[in-house]
C-alpha atoms as a PDB file:
ATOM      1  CA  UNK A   1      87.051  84.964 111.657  1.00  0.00           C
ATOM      2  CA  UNK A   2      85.159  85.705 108.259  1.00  0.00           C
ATOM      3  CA  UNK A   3      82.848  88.012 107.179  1.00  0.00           C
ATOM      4  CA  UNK A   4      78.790  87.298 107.230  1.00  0.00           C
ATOM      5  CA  UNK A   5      77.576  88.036 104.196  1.00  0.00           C
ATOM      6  CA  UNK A   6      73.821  87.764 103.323  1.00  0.00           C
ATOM      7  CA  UNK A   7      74.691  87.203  99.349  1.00  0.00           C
ATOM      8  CA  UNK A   8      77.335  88.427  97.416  1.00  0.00           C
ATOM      9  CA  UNK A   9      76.655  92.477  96.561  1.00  0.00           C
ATOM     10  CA  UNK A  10      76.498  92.213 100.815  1.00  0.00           C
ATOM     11  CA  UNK A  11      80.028  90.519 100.630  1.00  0.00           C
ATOM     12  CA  UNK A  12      81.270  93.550  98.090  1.00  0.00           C
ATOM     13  CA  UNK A  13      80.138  96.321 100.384  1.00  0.00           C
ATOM     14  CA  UNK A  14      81.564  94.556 103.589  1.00  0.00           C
ATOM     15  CA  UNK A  15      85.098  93.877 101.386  1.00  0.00           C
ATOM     16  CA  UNK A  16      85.045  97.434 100.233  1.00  0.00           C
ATOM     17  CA  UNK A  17      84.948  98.714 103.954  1.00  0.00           C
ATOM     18  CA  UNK A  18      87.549  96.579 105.242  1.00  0.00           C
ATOM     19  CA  UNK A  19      89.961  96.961 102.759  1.00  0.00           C
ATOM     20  CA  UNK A  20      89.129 101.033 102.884  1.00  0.00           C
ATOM     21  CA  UNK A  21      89.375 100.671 106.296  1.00  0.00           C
ATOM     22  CA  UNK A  22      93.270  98.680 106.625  1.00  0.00           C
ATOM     23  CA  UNK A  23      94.337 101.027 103.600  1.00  0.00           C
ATOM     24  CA  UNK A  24      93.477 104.023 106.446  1.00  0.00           C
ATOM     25  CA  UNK A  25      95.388 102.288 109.113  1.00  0.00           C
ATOM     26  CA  UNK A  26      98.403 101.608 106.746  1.00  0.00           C
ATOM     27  CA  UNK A  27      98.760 104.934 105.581  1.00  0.00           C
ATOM     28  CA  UNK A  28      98.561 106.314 109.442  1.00  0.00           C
ATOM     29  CA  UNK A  29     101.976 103.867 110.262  1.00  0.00           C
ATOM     30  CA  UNK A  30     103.578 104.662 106.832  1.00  0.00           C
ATOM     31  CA  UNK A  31     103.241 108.433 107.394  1.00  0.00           C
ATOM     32  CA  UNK A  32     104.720 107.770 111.234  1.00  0.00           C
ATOM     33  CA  UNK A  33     107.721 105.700 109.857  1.00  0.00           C
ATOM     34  CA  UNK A  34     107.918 108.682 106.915  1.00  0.00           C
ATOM     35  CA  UNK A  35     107.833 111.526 110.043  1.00  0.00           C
ATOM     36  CA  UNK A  36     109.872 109.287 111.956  1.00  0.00           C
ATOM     37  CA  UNK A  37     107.356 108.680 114.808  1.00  0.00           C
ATOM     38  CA  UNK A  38     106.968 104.983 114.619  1.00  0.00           C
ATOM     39  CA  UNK A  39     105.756 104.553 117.935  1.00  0.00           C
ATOM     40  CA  UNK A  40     102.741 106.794 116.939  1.00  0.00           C
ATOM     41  CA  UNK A  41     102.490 103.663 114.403  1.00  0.00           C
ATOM     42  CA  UNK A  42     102.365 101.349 117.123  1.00  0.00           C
ATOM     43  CA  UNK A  43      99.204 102.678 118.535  1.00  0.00           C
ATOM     44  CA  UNK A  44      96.779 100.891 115.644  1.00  0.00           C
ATOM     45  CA  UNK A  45      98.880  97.640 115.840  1.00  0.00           C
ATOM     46  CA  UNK A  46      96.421  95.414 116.933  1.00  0.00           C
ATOM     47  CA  UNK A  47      93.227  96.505 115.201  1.00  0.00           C
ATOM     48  CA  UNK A  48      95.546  96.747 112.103  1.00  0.00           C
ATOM     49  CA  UNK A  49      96.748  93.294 112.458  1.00  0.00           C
ATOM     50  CA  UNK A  50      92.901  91.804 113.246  1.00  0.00           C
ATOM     51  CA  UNK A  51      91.743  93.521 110.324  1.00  0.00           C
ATOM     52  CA  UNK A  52      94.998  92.447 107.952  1.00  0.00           C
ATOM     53  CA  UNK A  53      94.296  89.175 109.172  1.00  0.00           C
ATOM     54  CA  UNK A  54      90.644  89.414 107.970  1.00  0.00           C
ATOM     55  CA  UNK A  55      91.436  90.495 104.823  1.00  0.00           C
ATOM     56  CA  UNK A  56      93.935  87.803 104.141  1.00  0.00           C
ATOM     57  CA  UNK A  57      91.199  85.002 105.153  1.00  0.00           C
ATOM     58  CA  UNK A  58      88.586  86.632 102.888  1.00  0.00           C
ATOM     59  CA  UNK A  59      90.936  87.516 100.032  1.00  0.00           C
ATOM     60  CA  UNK A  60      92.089  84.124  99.704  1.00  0.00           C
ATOM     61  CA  UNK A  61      88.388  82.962 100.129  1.00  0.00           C
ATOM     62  CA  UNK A  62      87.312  85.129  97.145  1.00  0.00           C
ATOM     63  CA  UNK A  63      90.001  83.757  95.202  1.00  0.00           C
ATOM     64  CA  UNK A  64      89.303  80.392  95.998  1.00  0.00           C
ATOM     65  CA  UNK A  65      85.571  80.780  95.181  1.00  0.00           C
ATOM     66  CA  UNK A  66      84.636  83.386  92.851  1.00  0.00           C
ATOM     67  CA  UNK A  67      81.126  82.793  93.163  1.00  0.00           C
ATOM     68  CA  UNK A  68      80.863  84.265  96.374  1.00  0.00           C
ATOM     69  CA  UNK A  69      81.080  88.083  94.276  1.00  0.00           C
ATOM     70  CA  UNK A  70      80.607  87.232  91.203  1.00  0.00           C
ATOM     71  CA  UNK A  71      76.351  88.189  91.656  1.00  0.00           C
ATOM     72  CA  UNK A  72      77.387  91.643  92.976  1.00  0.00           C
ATOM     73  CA  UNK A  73      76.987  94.787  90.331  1.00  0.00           C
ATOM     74  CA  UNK A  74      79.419  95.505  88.210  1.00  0.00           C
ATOM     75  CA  UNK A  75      79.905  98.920  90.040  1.00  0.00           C
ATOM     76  CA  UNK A  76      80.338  97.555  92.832  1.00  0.00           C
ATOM     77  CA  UNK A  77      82.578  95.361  92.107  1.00  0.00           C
ATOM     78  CA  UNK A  78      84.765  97.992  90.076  1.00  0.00           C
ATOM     79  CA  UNK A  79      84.603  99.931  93.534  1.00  0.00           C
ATOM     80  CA  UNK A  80      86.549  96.365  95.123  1.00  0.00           C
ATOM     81  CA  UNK A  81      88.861  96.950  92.503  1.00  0.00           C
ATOM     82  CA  UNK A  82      89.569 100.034  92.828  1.00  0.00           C
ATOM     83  CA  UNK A  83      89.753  99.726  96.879  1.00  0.00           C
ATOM     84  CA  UNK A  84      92.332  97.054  96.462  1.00  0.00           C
ATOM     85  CA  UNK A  85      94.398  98.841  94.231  1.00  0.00           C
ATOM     86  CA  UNK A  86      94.161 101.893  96.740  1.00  0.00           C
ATOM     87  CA  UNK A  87      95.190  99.712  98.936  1.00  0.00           C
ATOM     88  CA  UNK A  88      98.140  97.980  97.120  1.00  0.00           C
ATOM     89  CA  UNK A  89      99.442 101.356  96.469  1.00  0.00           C
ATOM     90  CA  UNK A  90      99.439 102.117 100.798  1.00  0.00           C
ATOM     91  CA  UNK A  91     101.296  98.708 101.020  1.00  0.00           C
ATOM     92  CA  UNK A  92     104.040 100.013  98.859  1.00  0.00           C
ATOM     93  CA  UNK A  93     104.427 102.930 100.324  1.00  0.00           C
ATOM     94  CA  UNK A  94     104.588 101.366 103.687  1.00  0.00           C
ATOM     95  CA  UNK A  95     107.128  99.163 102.019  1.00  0.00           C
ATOM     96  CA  UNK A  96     109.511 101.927 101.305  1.00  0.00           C
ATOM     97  CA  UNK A  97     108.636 103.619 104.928  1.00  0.00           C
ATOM     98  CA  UNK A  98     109.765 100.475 106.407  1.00  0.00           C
ATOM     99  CA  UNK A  99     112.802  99.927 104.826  1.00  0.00           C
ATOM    100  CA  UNK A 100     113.866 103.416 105.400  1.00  0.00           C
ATOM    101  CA  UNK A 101     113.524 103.026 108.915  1.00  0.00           C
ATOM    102  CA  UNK A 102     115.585 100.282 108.655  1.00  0.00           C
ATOM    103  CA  UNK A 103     118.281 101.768 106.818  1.00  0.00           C
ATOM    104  CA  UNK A 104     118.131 104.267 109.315  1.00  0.00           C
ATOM    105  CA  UNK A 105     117.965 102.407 112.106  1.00  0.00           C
ATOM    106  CA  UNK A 106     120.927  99.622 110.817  1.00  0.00           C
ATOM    107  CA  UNK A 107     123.167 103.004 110.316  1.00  0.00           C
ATOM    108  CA  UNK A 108     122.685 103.978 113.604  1.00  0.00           C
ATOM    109  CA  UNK A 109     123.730 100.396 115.469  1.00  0.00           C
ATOM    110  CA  UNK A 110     126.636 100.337 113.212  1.00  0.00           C
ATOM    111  CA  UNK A 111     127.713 103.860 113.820  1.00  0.00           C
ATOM    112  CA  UNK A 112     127.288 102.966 117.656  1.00  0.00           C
ATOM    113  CA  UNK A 113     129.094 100.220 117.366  1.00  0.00           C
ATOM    114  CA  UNK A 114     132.030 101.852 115.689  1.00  0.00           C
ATOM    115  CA  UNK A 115     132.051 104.500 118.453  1.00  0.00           C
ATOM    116  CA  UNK A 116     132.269 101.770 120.932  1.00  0.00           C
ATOM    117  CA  UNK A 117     135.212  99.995 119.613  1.00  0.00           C
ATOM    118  CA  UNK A 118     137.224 103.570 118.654  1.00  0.00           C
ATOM    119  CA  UNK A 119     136.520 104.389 122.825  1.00  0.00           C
ATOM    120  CA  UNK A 120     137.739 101.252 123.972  1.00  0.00           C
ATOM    121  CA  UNK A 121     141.596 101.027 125.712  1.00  0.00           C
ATOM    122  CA  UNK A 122     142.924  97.880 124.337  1.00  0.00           C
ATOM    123  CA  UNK A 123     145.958  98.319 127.050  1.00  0.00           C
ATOM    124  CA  UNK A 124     149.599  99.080 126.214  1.00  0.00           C
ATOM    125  CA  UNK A 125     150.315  95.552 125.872  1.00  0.00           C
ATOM    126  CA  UNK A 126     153.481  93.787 127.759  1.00  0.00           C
ATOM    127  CA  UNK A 127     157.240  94.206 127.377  1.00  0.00           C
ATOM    128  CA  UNK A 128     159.018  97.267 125.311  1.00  0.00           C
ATOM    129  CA  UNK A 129     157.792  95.838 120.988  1.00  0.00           C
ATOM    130  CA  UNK A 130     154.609  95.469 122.315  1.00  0.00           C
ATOM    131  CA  UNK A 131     151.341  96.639 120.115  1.00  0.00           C
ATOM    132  CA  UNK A 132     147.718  97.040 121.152  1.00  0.00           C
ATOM    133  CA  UNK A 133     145.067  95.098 119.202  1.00  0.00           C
ATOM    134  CA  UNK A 134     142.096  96.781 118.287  1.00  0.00           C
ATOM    135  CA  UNK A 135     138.584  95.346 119.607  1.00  0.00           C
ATOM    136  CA  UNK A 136     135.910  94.897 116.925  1.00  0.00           C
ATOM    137  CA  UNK A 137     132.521  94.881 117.287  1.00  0.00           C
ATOM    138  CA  UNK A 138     131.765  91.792 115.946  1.00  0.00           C
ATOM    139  CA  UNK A 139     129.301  91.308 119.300  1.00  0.00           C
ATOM    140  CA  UNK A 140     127.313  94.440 118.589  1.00  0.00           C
ATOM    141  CA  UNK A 141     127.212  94.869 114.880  1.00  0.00           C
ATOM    142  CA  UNK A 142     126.032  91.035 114.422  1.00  0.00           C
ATOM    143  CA  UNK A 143     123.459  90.505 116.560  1.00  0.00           C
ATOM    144  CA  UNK A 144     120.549  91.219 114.220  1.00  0.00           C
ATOM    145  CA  UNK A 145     117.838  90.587 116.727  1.00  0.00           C
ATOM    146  CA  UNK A 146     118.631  94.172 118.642  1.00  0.00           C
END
């Protein structure tokens, strides 16, 4: 998938829009994972992740062949710029969302976890010195694919 550009101040305008366009999709999920709604996040997943994926391609492109902006106006390609560090600035912020959330979410497994294993009967154990042995929750708290 790339862009179809008719020369390169076409290429600018068409960049611009896309990466205005995925900074507005970003911003929507971080503000769910901020309000703590991330399935509200989930609703622009694929269009976000067709349009990432888009931006990637022709980012790298661009990179790899400066020519292909280089005729645009100057204005216009100070706009790019200033798009992409709009855009950069959404990606942090989404960074942060997302690592809250899992922060939030690793807290709660573990505090789950903990509940499990203080509700568990280990048994009295056999014969009259006998001690119980605590579970753990070794099972729960490792599995990092839950």
């Amino acid at each position: 998938m790339a862009l179809d550009a008719r020369d390169a101040a076409d290429r600018v305008g068409q960049l611009i829009i896309l990466t205005e366009r995925l900074t507005g999709l970003i911003a929507d999920q971080a503000l769910a994972f901020e309000q703590r709604r991330p399935q509200d996040a989930a609703a622009q997943l694929e269009e976000t992740s067709r349009l990432a994926n888009l931006y990637r391609h022709e980012s790298t492109r661009v990179r790899s062949q400066p020519a292909l902006i280089a005729g645009a106006p100057m204005d216009q390609r100070l706009a790019l710029m200033r798009a992409t560090e709009g855009f950069d600035a959404v990606l942090a912020r989404q960074g942060r969302a997302l690592e809250a959330a899992r922060t939030v979410t690793e807290g709660l497994v573990k505090a789950i976890a903990d509940e499990v294993v203080s509700q568990r009967s280990a048994g009295p154990g056999y014969g009259p010195g006998a001690t119980a042995i605590g579970a753990d929750a070794r099972a729960i708290t490792l599995n990092r694919s839950a």
